[in-house]
C-alpha atoms as a PDB file:
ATOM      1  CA  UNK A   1       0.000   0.000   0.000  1.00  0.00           C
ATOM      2  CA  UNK A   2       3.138   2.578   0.633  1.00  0.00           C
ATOM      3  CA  UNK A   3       4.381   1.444  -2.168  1.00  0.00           C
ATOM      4  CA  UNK A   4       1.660   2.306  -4.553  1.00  0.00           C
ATOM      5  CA  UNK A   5       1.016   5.625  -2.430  1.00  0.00           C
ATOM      6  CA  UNK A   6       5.190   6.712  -3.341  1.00  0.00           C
ATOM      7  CA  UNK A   7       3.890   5.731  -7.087  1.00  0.00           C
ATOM      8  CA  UNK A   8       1.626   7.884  -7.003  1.00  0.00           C
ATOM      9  CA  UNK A   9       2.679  10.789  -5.475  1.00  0.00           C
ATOM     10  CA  UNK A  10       6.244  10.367  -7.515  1.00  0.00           C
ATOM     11  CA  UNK A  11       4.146  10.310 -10.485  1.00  0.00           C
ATOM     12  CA  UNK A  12       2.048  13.524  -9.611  1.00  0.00           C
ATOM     13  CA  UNK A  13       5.365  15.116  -8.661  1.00  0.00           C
ATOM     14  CA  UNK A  14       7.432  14.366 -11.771  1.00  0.00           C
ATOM     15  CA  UNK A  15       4.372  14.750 -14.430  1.00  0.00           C
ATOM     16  CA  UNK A  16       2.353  17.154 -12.713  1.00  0.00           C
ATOM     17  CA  UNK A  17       3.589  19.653  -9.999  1.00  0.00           C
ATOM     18  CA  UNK A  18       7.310  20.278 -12.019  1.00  0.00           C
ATOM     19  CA  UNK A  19       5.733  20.882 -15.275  1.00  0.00           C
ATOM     20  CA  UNK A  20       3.533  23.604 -13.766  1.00  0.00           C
ATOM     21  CA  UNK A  21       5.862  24.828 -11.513  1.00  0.00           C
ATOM     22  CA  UNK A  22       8.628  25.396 -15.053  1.00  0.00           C
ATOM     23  CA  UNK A  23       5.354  27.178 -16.581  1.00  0.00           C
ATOM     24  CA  UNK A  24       5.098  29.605 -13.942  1.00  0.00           C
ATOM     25  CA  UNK A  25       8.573  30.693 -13.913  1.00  0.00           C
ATOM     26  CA  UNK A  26       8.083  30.948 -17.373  1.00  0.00           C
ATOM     27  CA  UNK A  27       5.492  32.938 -17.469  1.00  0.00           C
ATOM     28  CA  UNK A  28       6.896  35.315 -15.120  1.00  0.00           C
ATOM     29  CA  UNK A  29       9.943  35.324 -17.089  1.00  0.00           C
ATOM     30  CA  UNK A  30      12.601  33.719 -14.614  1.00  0.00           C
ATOM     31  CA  UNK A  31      13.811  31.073 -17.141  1.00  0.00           C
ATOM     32  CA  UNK A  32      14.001  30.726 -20.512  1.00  0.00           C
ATOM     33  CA  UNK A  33      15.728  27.519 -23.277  1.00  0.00           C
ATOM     34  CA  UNK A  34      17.679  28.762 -26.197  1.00  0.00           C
ATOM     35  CA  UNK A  35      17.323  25.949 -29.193  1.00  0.00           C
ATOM     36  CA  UNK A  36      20.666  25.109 -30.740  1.00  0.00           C
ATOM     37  CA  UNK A  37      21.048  27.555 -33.685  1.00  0.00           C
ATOM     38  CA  UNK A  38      18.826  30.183 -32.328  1.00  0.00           C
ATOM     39  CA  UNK A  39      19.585  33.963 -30.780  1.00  0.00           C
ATOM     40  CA  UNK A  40      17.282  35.738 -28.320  1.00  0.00           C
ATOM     41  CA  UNK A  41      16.808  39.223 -27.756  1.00  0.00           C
ATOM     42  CA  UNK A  42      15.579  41.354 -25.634  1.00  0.00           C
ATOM     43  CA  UNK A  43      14.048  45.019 -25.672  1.00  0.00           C
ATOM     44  CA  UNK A  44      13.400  46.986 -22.953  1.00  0.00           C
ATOM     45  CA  UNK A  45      12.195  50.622 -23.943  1.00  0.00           C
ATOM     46  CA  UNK A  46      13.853  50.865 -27.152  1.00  0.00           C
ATOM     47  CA  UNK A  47      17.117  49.444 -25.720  1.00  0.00           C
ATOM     48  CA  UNK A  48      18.391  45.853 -25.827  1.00  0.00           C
ATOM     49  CA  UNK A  49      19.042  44.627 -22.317  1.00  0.00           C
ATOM     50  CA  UNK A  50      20.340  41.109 -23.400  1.00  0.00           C
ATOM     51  CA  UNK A  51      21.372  38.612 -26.447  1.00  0.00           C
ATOM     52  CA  UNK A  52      21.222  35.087 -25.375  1.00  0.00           C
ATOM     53  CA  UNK A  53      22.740  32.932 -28.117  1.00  0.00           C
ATOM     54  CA  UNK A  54      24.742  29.735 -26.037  1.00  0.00           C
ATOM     55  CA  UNK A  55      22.035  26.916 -26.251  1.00  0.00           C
ATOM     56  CA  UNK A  56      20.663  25.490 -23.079  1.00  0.00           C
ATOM     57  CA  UNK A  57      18.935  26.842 -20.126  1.00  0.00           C
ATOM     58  CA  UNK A  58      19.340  30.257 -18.507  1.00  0.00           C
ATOM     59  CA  UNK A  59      18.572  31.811 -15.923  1.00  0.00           C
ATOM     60  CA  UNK A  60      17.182  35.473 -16.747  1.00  0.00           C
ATOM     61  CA  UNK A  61      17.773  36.558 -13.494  1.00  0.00           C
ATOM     62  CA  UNK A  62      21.539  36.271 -13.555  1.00  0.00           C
ATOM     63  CA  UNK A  63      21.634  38.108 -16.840  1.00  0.00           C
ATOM     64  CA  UNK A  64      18.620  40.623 -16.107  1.00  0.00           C
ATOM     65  CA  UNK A  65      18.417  40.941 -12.740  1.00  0.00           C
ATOM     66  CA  UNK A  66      15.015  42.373 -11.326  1.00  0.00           C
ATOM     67  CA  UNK A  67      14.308  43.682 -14.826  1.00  0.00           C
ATOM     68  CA  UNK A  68      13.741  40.149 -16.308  1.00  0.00           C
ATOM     69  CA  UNK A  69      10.149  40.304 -15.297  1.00  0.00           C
ATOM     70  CA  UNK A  70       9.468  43.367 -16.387  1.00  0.00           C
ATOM     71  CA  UNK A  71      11.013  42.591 -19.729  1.00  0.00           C
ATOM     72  CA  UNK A  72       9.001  40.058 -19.814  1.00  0.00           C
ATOM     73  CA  UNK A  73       5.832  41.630 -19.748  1.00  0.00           C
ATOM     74  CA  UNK A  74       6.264  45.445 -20.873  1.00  0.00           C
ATOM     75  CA  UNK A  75       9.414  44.731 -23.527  1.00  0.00           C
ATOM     76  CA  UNK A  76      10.043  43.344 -26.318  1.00  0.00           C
ATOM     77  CA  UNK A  77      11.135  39.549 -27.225  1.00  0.00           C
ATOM     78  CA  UNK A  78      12.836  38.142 -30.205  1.00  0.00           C
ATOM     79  CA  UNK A  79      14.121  34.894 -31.486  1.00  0.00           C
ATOM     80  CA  UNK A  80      16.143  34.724 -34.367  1.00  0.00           C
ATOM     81  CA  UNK A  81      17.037  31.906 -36.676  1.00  0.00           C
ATOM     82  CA  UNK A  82      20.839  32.052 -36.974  1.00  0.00           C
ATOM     83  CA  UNK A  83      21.430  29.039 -38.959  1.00  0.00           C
ATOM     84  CA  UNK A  84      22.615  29.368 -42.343  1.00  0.00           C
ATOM     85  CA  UNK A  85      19.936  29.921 -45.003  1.00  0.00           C
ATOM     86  CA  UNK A  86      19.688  29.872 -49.044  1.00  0.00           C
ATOM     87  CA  UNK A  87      18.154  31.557 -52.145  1.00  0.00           C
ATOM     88  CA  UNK A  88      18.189  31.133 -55.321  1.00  0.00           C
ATOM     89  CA  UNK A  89      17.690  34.137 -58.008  1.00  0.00           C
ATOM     90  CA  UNK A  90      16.570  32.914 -61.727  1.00  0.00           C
ATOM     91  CA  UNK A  91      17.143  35.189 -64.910  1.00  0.00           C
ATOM     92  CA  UNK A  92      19.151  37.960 -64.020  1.00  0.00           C
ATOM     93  CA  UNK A  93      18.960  40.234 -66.852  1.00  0.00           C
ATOM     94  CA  UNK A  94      22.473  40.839 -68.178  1.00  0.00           C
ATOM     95  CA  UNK A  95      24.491  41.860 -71.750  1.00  0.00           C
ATOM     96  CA  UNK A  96      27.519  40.443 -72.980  1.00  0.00           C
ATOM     97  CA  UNK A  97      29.951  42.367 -74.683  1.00  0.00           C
ATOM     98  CA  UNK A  98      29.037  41.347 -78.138  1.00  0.00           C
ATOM     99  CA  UNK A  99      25.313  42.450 -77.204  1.00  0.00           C
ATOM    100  CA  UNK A 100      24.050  39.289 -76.979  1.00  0.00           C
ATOM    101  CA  UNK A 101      21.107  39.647 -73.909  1.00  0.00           C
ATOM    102  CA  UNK A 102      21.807  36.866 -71.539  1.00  0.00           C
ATOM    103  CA  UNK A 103      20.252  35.482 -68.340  1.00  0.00           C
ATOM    104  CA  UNK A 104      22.521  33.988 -65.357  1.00  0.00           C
ATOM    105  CA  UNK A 105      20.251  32.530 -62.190  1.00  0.00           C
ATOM    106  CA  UNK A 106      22.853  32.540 -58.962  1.00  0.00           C
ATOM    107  CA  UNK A 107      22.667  30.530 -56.022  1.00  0.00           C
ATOM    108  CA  UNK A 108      23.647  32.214 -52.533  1.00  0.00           C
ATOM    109  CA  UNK A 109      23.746  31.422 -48.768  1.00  0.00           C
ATOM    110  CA  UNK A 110      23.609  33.759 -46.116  1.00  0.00           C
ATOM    111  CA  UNK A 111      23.161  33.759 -42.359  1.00  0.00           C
ATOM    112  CA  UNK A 112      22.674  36.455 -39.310  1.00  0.00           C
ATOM    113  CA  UNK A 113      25.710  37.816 -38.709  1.00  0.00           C
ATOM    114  CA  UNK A 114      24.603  40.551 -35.950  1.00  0.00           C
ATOM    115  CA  UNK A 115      21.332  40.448 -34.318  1.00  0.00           C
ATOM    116  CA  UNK A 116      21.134  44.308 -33.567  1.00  0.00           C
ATOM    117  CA  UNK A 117      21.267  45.334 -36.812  1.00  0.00           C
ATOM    118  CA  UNK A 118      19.637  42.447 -38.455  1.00  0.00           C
ATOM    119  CA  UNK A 119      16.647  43.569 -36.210  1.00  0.00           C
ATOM    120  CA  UNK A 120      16.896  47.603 -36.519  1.00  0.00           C
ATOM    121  CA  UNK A 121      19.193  48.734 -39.396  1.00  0.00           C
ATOM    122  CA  UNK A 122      16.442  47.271 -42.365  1.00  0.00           C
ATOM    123  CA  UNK A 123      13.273  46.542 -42.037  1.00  0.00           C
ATOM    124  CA  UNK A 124      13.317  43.814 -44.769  1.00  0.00           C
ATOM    125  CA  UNK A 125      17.301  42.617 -44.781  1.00  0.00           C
ATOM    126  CA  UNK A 126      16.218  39.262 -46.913  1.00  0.00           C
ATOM    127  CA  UNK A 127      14.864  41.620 -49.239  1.00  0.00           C
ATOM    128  CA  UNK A 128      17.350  44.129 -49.301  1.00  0.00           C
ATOM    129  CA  UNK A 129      20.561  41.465 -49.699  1.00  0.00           C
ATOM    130  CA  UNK A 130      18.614  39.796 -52.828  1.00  0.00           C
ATOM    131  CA  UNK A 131      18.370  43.030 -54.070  1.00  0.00           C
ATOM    132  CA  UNK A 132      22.272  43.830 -53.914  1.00  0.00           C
ATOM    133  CA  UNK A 133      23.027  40.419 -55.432  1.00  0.00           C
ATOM    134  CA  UNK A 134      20.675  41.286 -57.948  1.00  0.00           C
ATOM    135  CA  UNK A 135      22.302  44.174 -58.792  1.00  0.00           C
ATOM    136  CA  UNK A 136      25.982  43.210 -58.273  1.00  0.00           C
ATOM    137  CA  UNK A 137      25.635  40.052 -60.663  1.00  0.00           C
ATOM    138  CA  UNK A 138      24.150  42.908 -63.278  1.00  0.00           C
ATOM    139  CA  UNK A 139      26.877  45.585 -62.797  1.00  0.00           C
ATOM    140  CA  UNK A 140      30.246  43.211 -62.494  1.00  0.00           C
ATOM    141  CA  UNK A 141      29.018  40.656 -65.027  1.00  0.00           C
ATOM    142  CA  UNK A 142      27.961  43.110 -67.663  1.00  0.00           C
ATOM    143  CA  UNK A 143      29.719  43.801 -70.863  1.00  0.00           C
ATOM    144  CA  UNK A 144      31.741  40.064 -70.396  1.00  0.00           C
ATOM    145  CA  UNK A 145      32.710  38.558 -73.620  1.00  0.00           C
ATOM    146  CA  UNK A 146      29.924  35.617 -74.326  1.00  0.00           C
ATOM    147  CA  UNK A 147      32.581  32.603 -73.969  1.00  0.00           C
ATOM    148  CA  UNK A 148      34.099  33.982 -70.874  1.00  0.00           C
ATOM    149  CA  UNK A 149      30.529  34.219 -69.634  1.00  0.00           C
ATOM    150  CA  UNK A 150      29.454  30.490 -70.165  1.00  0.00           C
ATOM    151  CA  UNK A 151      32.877  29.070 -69.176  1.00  0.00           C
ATOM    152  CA  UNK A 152      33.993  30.985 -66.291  1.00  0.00           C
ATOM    153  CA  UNK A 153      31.546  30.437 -63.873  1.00  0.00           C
ATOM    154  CA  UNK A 154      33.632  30.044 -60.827  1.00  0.00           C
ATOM    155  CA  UNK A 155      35.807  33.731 -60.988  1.00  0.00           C
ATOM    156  CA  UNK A 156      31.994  35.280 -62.062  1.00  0.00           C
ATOM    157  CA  UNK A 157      31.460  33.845 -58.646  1.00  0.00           C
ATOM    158  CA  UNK A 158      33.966  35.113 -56.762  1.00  0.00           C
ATOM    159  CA  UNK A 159      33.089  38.311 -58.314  1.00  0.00           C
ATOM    160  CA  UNK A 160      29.943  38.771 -57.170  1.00  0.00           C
ATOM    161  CA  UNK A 161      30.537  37.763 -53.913  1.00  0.00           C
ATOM    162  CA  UNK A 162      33.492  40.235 -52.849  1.00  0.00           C
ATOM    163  CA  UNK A 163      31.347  43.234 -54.307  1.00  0.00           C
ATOM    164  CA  UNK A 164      27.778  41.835 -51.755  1.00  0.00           C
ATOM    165  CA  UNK A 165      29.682  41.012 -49.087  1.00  0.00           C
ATOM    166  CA  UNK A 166      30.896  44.451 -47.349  1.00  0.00           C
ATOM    167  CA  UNK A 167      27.467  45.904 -48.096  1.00  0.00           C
ATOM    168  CA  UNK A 168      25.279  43.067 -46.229  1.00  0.00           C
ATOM    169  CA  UNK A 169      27.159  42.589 -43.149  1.00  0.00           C
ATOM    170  CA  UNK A 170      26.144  46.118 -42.346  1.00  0.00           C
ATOM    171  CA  UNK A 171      22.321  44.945 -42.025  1.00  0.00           C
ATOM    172  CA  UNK A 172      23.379  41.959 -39.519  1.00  0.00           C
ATOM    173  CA  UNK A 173      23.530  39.388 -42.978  1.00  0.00           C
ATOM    174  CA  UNK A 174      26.390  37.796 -44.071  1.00  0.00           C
ATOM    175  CA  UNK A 175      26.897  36.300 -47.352  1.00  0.00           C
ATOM    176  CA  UNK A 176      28.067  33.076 -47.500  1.00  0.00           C
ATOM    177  CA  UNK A 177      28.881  30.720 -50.823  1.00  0.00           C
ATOM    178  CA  UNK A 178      27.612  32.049 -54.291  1.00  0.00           C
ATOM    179  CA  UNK A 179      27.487  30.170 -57.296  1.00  0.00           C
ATOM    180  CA  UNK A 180      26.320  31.265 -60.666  1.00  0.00           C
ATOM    181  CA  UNK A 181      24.027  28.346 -61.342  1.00  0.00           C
ATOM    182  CA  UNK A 182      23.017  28.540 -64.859  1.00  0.00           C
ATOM    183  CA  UNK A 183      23.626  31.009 -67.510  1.00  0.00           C
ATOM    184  CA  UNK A 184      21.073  30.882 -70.794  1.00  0.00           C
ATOM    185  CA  UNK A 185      19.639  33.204 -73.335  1.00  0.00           C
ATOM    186  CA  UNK A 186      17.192  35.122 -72.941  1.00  0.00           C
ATOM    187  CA  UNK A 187      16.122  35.881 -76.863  1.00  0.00           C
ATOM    188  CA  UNK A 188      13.910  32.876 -78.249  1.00  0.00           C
ATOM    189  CA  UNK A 189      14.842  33.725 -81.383  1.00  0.00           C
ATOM    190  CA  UNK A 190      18.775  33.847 -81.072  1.00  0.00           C
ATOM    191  CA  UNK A 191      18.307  30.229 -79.338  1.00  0.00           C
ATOM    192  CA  UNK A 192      16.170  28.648 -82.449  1.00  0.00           C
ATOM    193  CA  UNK A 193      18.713  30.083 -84.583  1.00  0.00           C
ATOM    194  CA  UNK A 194      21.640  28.594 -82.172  1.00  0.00           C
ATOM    195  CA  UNK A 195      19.878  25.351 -82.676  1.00  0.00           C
ATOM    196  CA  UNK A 196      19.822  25.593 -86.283  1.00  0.00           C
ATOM    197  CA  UNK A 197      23.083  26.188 -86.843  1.00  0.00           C
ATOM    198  CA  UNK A 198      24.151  23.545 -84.321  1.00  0.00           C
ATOM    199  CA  UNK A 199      21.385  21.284 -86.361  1.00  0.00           C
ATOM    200  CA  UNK A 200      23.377  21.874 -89.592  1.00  0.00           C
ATOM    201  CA  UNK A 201      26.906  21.577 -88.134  1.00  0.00           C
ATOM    202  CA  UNK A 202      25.782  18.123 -86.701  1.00  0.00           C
ATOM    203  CA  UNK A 203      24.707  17.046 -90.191  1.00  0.00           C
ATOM    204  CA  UNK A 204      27.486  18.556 -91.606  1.00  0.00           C
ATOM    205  CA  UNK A 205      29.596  16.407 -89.570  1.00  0.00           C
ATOM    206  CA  UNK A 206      28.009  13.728 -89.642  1.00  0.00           C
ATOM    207  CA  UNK A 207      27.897  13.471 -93.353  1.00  0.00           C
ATOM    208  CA  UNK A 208      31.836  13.752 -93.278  1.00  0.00           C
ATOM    209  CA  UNK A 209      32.225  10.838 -90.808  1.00  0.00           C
ATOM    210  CA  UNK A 210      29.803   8.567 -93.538  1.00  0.00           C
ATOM    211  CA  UNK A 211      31.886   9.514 -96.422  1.00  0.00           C
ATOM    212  CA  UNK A 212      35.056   9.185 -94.477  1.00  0.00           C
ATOM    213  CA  UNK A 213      34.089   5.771 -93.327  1.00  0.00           C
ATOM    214  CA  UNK A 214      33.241   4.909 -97.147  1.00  0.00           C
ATOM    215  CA  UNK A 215      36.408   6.230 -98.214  1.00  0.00           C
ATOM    216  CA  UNK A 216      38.016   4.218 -96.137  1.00  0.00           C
ATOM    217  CA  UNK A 217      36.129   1.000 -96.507  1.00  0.00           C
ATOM    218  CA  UNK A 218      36.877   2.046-100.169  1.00  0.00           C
ATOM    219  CA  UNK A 219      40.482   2.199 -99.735  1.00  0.00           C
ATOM    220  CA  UNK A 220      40.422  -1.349 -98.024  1.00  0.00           C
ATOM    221  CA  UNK A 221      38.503  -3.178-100.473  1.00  0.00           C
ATOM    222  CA  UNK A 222      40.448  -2.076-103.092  1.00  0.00           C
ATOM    223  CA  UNK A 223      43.550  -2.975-101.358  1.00  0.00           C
ATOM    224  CA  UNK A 224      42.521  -6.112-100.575  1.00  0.00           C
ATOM    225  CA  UNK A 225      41.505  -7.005-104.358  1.00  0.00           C
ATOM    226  CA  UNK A 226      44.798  -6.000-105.836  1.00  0.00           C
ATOM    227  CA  UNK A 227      46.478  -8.384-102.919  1.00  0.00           C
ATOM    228  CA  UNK A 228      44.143 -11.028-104.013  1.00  0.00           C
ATOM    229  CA  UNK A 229      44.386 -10.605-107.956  1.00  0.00           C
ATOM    230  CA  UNK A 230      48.065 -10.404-107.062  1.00  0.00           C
ATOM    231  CA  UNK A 231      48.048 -13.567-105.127  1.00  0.00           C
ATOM    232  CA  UNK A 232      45.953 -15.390-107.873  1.00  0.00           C
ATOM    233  CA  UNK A 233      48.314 -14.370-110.685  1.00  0.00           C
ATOM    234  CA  UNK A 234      51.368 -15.933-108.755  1.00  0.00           C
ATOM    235  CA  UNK A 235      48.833 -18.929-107.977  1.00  0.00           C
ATOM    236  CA  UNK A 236      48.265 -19.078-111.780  1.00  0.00           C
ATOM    237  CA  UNK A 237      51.634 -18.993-112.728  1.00  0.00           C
ATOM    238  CA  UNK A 238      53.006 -21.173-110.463  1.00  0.00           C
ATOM    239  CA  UNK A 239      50.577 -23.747-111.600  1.00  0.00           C
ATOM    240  CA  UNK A 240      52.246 -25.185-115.239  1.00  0.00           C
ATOM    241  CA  UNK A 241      55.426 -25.230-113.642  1.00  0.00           C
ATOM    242  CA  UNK A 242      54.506 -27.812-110.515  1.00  0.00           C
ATOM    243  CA  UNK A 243      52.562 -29.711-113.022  1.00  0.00           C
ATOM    244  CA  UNK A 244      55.413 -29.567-115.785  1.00  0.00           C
ATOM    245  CA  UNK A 245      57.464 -30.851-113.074  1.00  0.00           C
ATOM    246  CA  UNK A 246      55.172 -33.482-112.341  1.00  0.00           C
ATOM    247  CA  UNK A 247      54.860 -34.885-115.963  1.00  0.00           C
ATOM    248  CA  UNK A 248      58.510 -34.437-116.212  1.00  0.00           C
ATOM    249  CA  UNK A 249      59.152 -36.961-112.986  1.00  0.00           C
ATOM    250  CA  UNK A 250      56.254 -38.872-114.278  1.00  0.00           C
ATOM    251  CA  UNK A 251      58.192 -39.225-118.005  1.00  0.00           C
ATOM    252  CA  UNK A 252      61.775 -40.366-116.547  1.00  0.00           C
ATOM    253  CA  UNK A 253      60.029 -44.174-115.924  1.00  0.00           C
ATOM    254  CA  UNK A 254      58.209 -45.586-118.822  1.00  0.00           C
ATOM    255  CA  UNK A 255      56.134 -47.904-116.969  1.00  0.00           C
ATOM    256  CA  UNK A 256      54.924 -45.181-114.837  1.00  0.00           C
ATOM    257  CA  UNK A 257      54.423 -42.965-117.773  1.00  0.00           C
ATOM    258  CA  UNK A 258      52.201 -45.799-119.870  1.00  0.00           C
ATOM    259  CA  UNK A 259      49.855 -46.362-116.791  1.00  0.00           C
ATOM    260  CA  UNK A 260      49.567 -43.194-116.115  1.00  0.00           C
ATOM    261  CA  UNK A 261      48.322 -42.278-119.356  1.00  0.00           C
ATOM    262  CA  UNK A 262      46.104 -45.260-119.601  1.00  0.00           C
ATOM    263  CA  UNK A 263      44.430 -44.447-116.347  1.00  0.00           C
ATOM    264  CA  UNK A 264      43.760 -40.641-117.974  1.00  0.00           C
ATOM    265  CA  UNK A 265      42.170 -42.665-120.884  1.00  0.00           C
ATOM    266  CA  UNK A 266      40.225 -44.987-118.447  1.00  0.00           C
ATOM    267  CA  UNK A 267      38.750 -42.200-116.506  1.00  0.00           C
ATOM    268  CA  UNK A 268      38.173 -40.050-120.146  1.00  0.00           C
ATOM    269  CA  UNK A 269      36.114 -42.810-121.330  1.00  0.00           C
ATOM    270  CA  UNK A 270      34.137 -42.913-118.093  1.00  0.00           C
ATOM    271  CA  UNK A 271      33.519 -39.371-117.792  1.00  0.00           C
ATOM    272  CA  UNK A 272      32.056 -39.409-121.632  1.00  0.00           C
ATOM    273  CA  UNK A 273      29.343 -41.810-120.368  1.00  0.00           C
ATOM    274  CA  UNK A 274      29.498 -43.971-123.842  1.00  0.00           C
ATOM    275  CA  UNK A 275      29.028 -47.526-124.641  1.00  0.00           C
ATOM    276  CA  UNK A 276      31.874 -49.397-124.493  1.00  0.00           C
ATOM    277  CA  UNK A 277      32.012 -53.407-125.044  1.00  0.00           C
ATOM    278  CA  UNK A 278      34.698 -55.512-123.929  1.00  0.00           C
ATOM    279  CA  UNK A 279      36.254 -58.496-125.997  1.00  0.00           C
ATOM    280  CA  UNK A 280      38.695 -60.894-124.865  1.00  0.00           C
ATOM    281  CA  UNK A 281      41.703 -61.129-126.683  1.00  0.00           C
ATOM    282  CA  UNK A 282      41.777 -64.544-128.153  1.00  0.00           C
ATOM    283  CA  UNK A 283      38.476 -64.013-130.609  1.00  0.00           C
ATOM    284  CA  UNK A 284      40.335 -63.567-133.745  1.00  0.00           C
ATOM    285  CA  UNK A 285      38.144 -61.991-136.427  1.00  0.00           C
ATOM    286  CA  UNK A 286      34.687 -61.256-133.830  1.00  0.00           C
ATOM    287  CA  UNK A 287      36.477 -57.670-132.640  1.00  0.00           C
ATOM    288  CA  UNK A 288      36.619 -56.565-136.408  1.00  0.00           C
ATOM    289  CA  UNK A 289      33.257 -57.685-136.820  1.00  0.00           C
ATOM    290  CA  UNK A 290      31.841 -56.511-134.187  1.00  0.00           C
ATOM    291  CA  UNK A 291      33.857 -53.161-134.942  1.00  0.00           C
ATOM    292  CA  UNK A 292      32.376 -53.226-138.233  1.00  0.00           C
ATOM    293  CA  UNK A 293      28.390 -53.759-137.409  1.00  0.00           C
ATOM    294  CA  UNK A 294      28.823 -50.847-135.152  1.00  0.00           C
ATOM    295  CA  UNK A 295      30.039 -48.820-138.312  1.00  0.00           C
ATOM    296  CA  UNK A 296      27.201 -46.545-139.604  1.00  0.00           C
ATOM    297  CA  UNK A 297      26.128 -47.716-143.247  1.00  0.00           C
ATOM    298  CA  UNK A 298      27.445 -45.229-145.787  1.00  0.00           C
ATOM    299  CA  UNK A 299      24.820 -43.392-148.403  1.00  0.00           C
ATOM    300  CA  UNK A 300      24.184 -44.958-151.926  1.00  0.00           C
ATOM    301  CA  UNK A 301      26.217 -42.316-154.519  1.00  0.00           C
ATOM    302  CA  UNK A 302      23.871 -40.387-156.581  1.00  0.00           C
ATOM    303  CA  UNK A 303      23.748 -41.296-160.432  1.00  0.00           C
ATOM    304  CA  UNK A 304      25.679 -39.869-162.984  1.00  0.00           C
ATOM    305  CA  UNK A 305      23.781 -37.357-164.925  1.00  0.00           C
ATOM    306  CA  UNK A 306      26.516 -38.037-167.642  1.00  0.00           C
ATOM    307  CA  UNK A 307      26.203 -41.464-168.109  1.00  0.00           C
ATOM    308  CA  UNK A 308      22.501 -41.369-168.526  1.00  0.00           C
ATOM    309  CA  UNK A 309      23.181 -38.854-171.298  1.00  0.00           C
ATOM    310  CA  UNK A 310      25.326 -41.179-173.404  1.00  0.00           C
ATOM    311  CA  UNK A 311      22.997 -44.101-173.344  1.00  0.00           C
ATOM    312  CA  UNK A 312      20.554 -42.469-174.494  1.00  0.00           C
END
């Protein structure tokens, strides 16, 4: 039972009576917790009393004194975001030096530098530091030649950024990076005719890589029929003389030069495809008979015109 009573009256303590008694002190201004990256500030009748910017918890009677209730109630309060911020500005109007009108977008970061004046020295300080960019990026990037001002993006850059600088710190803002972003034309008809003549110097090019590939594929195939007909020729010529010197090994043995040239015959008659018949050799007079049956019969002569003449 004293148990759960020392729950309960540790829970009504730690969830309860502590919570309300922070929100009292804070409502009477005793206290207050600076978030990490934040600044507070404090007015008292046109005059700042105090700039809290350590994160934590403070004690605003150590830095006020007696005054931190009334600053509370009859000043002013202010908490500032100090962490670093960004903005980007599209299409900044500018001229290059061969006229050509041009737009360049530039990236920036900035952050408070000093509370005070970020709070009383402009009334719109985000405003006011686009506003310089603005009008640095026109006036130091101006008149460039066109190539420096689509290749050199990082010295455009750096100039803008030294000529902002000194002027925004004075209004509590402090520039930070700055990066021209993108730089483009602004003239839609100057960018069609970009594109066409980039169009037509693509084709153009392209065109010379096709007939410079043909050319060469030219080149090769040519090359390679001369090697070839070349080639062939020696082939050809070299030919007769392996065969002459064939028939000419062939021709030093008789015996080898008589089959030889009966096995030609052999394979002559067989490729011919005609009929041949075959008689042995001790049938005397049937191989000239034979030889003459096959013969075709000859045509009677035609009579005389002469002779019939003279019997008559």
């Amino acid at each position: 039972m004293i148990t759960a009573i020392s729950a309960v009256l540790a829970f009504l303590l730690c969830f309860v009576a502590v919570p309300f008694l922070l929100g009292v002190l804070s409502f009477f201004g005793l206290y207050t917790i600076v978030e990490e990256g934040r600044c507070q500030v404090y007015v008292l009748f046109g005059k700042v009393v105090a700039i809290i910017s350590e994160p934590g918890l403070h004690i605003l009677l150590f830095k006020l004194g007696l005054k931190a209730p009334i600053v509370r109630w009859m000043g002013q309060f202010y908490i500032l975001d100090m962490r670093i911020d960004q903005q980007y500005l599209r299409s900044q109007s500018v001229n290059s030096e061969e006229g050509a009108p041009m737009g360049i977008g530039i990236w920036y970061e900035m952050f408070i530098s000093d509370a005070v004046a970020f709070l009383f020295k402009n009334s719109d300080p985000r405003g006011s530091l686009a506003a310089n960019v603005s009008n640095s990026t026109v006036r130091c990037l101006s008149n460039m030649k066109l190539a420096d001002m689509l290749q050199t993006r990082h010295a455009m850059s750096q100039t803008v950024r030294a000529e902002v600088s000194p002027q925004s710190h004075e209004w509590g803002y402090k520039l930070g990076s700055v990066y021209i972003r993108k730089v483009h034309f602004r003239d839609v008809q100057m960018i069609k005719q970009i594109e066409e003549k980039v169009v037509n110097r693509l084709r153009q090019v392209t065109s010379s890589i096709k007939q410079d590939g043909s050319n060469q594929v030219s080149i090769i195939t040519s090359t390679a029929e001369r090697q070839a007909a070349v080639e062939f020729a020696k082939a050809a010529a070299m030919r007769p003389r392996i065969v002459g010197d064939a028939l000419n090994k062939v021709v030093a043995d008789p015996e080898v030069e008589a089959a030889m040239f009966e096995i030609l015959e052999i394979q002559k008659l067989v490729e011919s495809k005609a009929k041949i018949t075959l008689v042995p050799e001790h049938y005397g007079v049937l191989p000239e008979l034979l030889a003459t049956s096959t013969r075709a019969p000859q045509p009677a002569a035609p009579p005389d015109p002469r002779q019939k003449s003279a019997g008559a």
